[in-house]
Protein backbone atom coordinates (compact mmCIF):
# COMPACT_ATOMS: atom_id res chain seq x y z
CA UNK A 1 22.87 -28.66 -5.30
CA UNK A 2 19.16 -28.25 -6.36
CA UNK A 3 17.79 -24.61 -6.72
CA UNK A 4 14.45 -26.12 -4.86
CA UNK A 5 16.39 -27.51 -1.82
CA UNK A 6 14.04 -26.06 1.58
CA UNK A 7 18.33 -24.99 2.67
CA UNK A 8 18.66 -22.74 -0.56
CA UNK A 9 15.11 -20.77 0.40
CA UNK A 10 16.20 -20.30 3.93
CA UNK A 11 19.60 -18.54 2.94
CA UNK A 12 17.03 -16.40 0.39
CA UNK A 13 15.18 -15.66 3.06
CA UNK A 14 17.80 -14.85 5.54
CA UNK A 15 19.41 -12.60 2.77
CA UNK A 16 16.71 -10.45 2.76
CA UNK A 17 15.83 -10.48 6.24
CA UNK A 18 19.47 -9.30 6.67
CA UNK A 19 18.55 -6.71 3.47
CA UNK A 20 15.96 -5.43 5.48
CA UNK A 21 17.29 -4.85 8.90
CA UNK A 22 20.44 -3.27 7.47
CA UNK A 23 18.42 -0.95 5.23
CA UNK A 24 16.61 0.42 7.90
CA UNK A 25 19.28 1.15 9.96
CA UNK A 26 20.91 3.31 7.74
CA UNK A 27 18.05 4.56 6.73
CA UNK A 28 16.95 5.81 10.04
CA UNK A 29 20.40 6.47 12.05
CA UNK A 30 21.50 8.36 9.22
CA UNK A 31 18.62 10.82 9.40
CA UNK A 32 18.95 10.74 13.03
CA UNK A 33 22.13 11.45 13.30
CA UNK A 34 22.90 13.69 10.92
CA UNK A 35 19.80 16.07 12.56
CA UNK A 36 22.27 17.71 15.37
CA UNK A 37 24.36 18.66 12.51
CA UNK A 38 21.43 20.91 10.69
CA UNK A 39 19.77 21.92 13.82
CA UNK A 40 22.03 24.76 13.91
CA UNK A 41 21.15 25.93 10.37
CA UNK A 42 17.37 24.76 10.49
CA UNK A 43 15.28 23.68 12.69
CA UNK A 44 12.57 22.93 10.16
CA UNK A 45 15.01 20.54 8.36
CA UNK A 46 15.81 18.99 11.47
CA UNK A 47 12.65 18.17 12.52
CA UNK A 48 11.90 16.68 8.91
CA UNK A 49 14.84 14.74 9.38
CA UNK A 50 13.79 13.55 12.71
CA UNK A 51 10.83 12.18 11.77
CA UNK A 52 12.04 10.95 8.51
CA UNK A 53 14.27 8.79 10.38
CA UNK A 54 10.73 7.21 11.38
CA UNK A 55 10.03 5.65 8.59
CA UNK A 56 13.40 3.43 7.70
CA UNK A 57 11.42 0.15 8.61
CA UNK A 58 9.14 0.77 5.92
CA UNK A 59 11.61 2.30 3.39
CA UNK A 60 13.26 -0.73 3.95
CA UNK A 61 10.47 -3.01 3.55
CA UNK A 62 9.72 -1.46 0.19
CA UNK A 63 13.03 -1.07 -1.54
CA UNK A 64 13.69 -4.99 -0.27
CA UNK A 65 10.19 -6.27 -1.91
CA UNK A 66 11.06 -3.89 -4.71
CA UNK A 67 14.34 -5.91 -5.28
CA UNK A 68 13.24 -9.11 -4.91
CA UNK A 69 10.20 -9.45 -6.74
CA UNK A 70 10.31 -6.23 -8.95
CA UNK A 71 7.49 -3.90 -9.31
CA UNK A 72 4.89 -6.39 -9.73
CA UNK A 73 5.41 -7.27 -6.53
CA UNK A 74 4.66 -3.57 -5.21
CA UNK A 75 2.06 -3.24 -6.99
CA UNK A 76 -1.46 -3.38 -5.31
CA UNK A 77 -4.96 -4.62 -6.12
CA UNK A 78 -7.87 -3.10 -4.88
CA UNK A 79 -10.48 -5.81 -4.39
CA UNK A 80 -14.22 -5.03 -2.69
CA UNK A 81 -12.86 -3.69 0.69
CA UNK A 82 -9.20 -5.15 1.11
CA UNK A 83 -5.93 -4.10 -0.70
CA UNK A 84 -3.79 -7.07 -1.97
CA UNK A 85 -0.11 -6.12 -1.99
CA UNK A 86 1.86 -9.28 -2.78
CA UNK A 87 -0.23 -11.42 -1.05
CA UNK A 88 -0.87 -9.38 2.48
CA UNK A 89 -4.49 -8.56 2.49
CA UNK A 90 -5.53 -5.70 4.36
CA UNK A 91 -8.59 -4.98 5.53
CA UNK A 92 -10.06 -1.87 5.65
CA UNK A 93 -11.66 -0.37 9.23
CA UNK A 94 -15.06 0.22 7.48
CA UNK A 95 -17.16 -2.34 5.98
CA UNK A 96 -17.72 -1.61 2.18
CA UNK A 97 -22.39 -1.31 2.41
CA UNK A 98 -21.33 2.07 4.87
CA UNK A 99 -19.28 3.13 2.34
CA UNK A 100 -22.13 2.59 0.11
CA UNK A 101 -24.36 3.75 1.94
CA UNK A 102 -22.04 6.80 3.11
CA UNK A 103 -22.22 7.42 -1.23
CA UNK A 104 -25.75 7.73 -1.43
């Protein structure tokens, strides 16, 4: 079967989809559940933990981009007022002349 078949970049796709969602679940029920445990011992830790839990989506979304296209495709490019990571542009909330003129 050809590498290039539209079937073959599907399953890819599907892989990492799959990747993703079951990296963020561990990632975030494992912090949540483990936070009754420490609560007893710390409350600070637990709270950390808590809110740690949070942020399994975008653990997840890194480590899978990470894998799958390496740390080029992590890196990011600052261009005029957007940030280019692997092809997401995001813009930013304030148009670059305030910044400029914020500088002067």
């Amino acid at each position: 079967m050809n590498s290039s078949h539209p079937v073959d970049a599907g399953d890819e796709d599907r892989s990492r989809l799959l990747a993703f969602f079951a990296v963020a679940f561990a990632w975030s029920w494992t912090c949540w559940l483990l936070v009754p445990a420490i609560k007893g011992q710390s409350a600070l830790a637990a709270g950390v933990l808590s809110c740690l839990g949070g942020f399994g989506p975008g653990v997840a979304a890194v480590a899978v981009v990470g894998y799958a296209g390496g740390r080029v495709a992590l890196s990011a490019r600052s261009s005029g007022d957007s940030i280019l990571i692997s092809g997401l542009s995001i813009e930013s909330p304030i148009p670059e002349r305030t910044v400029k003129t914020m500088r002067q």
